[in-house]
C-alpha atoms as a PDB file:
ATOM      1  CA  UNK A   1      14.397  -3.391  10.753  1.00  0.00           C
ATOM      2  CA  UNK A   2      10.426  -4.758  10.574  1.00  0.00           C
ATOM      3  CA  UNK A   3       8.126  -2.328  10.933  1.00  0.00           C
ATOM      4  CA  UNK A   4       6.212  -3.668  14.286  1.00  0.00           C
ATOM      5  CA  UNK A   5       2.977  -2.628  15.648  1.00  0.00           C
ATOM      6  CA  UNK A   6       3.446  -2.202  19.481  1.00  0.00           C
ATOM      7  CA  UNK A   7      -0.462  -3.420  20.077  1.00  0.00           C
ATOM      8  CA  UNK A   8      -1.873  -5.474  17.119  1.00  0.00           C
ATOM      9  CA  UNK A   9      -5.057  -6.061  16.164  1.00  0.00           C
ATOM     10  CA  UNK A  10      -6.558  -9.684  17.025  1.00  0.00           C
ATOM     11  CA  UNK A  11      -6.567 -12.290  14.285  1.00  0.00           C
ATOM     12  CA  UNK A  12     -10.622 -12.501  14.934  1.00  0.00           C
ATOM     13  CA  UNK A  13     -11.060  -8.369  15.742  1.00  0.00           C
ATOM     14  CA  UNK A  14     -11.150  -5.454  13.419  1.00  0.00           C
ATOM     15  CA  UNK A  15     -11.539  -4.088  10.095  1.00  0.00           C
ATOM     16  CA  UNK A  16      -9.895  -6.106   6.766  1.00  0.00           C
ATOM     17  CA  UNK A  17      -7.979  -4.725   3.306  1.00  0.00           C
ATOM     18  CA  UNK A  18      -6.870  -6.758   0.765  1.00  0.00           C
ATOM     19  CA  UNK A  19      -3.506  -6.980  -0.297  1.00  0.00           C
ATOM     20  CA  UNK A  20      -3.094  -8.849  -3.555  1.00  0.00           C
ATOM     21  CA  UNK A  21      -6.071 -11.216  -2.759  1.00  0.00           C
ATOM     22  CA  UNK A  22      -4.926 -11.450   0.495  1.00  0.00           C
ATOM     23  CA  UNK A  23      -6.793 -10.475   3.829  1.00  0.00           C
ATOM     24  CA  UNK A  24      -5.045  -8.288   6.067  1.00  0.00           C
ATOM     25  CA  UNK A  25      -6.603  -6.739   9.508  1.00  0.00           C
ATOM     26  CA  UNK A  26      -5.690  -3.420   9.999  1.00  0.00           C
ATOM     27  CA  UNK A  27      -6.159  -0.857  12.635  1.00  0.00           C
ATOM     28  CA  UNK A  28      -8.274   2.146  12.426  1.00  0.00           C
ATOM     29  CA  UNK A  29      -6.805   5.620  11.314  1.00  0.00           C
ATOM     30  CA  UNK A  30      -3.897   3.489  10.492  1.00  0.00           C
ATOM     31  CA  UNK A  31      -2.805   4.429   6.659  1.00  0.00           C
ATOM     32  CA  UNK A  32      -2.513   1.932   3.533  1.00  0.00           C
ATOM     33  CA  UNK A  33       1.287   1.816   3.905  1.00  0.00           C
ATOM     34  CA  UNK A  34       0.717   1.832   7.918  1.00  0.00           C
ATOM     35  CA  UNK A  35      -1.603  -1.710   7.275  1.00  0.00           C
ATOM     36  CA  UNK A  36       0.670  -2.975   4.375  1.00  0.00           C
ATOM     37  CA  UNK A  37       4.318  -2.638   6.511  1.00  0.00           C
ATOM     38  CA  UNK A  38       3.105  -4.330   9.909  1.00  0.00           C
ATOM     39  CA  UNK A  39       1.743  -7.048   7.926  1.00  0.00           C
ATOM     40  CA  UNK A  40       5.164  -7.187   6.492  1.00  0.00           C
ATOM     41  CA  UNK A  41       4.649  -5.909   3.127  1.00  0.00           C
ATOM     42  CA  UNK A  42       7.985  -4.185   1.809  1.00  0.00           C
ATOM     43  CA  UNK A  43       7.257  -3.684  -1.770  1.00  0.00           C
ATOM     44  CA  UNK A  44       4.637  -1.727  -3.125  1.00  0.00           C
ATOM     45  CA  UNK A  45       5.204  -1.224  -6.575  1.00  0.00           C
ATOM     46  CA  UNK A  46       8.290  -1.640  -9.118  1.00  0.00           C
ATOM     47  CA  UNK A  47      10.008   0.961 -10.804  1.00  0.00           C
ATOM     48  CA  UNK A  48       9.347   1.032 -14.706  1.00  0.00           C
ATOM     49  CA  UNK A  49      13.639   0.982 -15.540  1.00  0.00           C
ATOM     50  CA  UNK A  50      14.917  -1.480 -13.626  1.00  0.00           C
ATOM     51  CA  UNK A  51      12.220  -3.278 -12.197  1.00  0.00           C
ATOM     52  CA  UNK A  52      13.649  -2.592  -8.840  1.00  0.00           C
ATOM     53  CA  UNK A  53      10.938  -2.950  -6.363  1.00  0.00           C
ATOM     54  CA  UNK A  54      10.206   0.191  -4.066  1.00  0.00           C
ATOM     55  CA  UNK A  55       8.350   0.593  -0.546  1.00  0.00           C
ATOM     56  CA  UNK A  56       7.666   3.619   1.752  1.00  0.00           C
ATOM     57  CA  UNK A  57      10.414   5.678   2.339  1.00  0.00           C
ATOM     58  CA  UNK A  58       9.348   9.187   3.294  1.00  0.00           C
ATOM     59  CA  UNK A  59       5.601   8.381   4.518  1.00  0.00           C
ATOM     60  CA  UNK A  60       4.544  11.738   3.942  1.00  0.00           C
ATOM     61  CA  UNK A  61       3.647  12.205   0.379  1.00  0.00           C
ATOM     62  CA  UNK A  62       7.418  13.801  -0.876  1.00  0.00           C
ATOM     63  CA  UNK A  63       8.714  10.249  -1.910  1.00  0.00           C
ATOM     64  CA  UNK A  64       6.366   8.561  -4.021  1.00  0.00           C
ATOM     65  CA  UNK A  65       7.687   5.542  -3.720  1.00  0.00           C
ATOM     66  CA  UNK A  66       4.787   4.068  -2.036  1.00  0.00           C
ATOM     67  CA  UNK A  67       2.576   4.148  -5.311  1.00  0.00           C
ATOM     68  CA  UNK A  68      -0.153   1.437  -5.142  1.00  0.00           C
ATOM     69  CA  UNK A  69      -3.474   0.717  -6.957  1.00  0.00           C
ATOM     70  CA  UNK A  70      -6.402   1.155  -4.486  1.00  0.00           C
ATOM     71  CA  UNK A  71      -9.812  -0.210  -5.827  1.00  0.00           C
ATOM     72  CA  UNK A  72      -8.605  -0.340  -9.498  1.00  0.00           C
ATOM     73  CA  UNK A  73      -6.951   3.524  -9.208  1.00  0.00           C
ATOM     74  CA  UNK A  74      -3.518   3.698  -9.969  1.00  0.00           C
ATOM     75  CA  UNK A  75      -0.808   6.253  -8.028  1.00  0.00           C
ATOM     76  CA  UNK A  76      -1.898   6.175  -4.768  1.00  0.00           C
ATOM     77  CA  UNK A  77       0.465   7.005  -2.279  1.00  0.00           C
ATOM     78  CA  UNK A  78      -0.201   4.264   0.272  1.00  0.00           C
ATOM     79  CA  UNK A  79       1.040   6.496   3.135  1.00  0.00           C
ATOM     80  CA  UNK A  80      -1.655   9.253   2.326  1.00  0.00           C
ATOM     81  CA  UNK A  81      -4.576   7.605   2.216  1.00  0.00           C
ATOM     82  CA  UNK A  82      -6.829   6.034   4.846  1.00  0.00           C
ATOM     83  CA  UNK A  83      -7.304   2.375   5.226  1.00  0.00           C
ATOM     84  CA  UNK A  84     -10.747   1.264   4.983  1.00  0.00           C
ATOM     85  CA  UNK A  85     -12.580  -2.133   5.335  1.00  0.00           C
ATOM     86  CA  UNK A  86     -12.959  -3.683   1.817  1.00  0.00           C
ATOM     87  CA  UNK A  87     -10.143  -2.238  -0.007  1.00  0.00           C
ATOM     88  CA  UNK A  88      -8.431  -3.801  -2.539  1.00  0.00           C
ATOM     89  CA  UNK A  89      -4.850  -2.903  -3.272  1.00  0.00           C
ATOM     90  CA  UNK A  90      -2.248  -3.859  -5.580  1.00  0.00           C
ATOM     91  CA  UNK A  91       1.132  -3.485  -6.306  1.00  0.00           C
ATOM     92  CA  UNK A  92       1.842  -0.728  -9.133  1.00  0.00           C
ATOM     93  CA  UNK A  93       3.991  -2.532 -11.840  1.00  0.00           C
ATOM     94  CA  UNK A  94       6.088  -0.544 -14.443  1.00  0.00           C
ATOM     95  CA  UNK A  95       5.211   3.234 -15.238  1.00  0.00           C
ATOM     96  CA  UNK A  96       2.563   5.601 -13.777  1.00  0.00           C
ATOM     97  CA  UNK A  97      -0.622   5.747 -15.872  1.00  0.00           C
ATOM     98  CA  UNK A  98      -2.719   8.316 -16.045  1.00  0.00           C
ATOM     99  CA  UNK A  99      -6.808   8.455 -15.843  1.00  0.00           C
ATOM    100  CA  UNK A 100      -6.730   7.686 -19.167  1.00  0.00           C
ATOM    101  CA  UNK A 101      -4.765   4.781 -18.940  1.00  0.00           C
ATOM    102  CA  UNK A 102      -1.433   6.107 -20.768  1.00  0.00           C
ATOM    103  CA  UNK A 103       1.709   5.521 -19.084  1.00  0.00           C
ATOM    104  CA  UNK A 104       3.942   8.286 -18.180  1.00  0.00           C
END
């Protein structure tokens, strides 16, 4: 089942991310994985393995399945953090790096 906001923002009204390159409006206080799913995001990153792609599953932090790259900083957990007007996330592809930039 779609996750559906019950009043969405206007095309025209509120506060933008970007997803990939692409715009999305998002509400305020809603989260990174809050923005991403209503605009009907369902993959966030890829697991290193398989390749299998992975979205929000606990949205609380336990799961980490909702890893993205926010502003060029890998492991986020999209359901912990904030949404904020200019943000640029990405999906996280293969393994978690560290600040270093070694995979894990």
């Amino acid at each position: 089942m779609p996750f559906i906001r019950l009043d969405p923002p206007t095309p025209e009204a509120g506060p933008e991310l970007f997803f990939e390159g692409r715009p999305l409006r998002f509400r305020p206080g809603e989260t990174v994985a809050g923005a991403l799913m209503a605009a009907g995001v369902t993959a966030f990153r890829e697991t290193p393995v398989s390749g299998a792609a992975r979205g929000p599953w606990c949205l609380m932090g336990a799961c980490f399945d909702c890893l993205v790259s926010i502003d060029g900083q890998d492991n986020q957990r999209a359901c912990m953090v904030a949404a904020r007007a200019g943000m640029k996330v990405r999906r996280q592809i293969g393994a978690r790096r560290d600040a270093a930039g070694a995979g894990k």
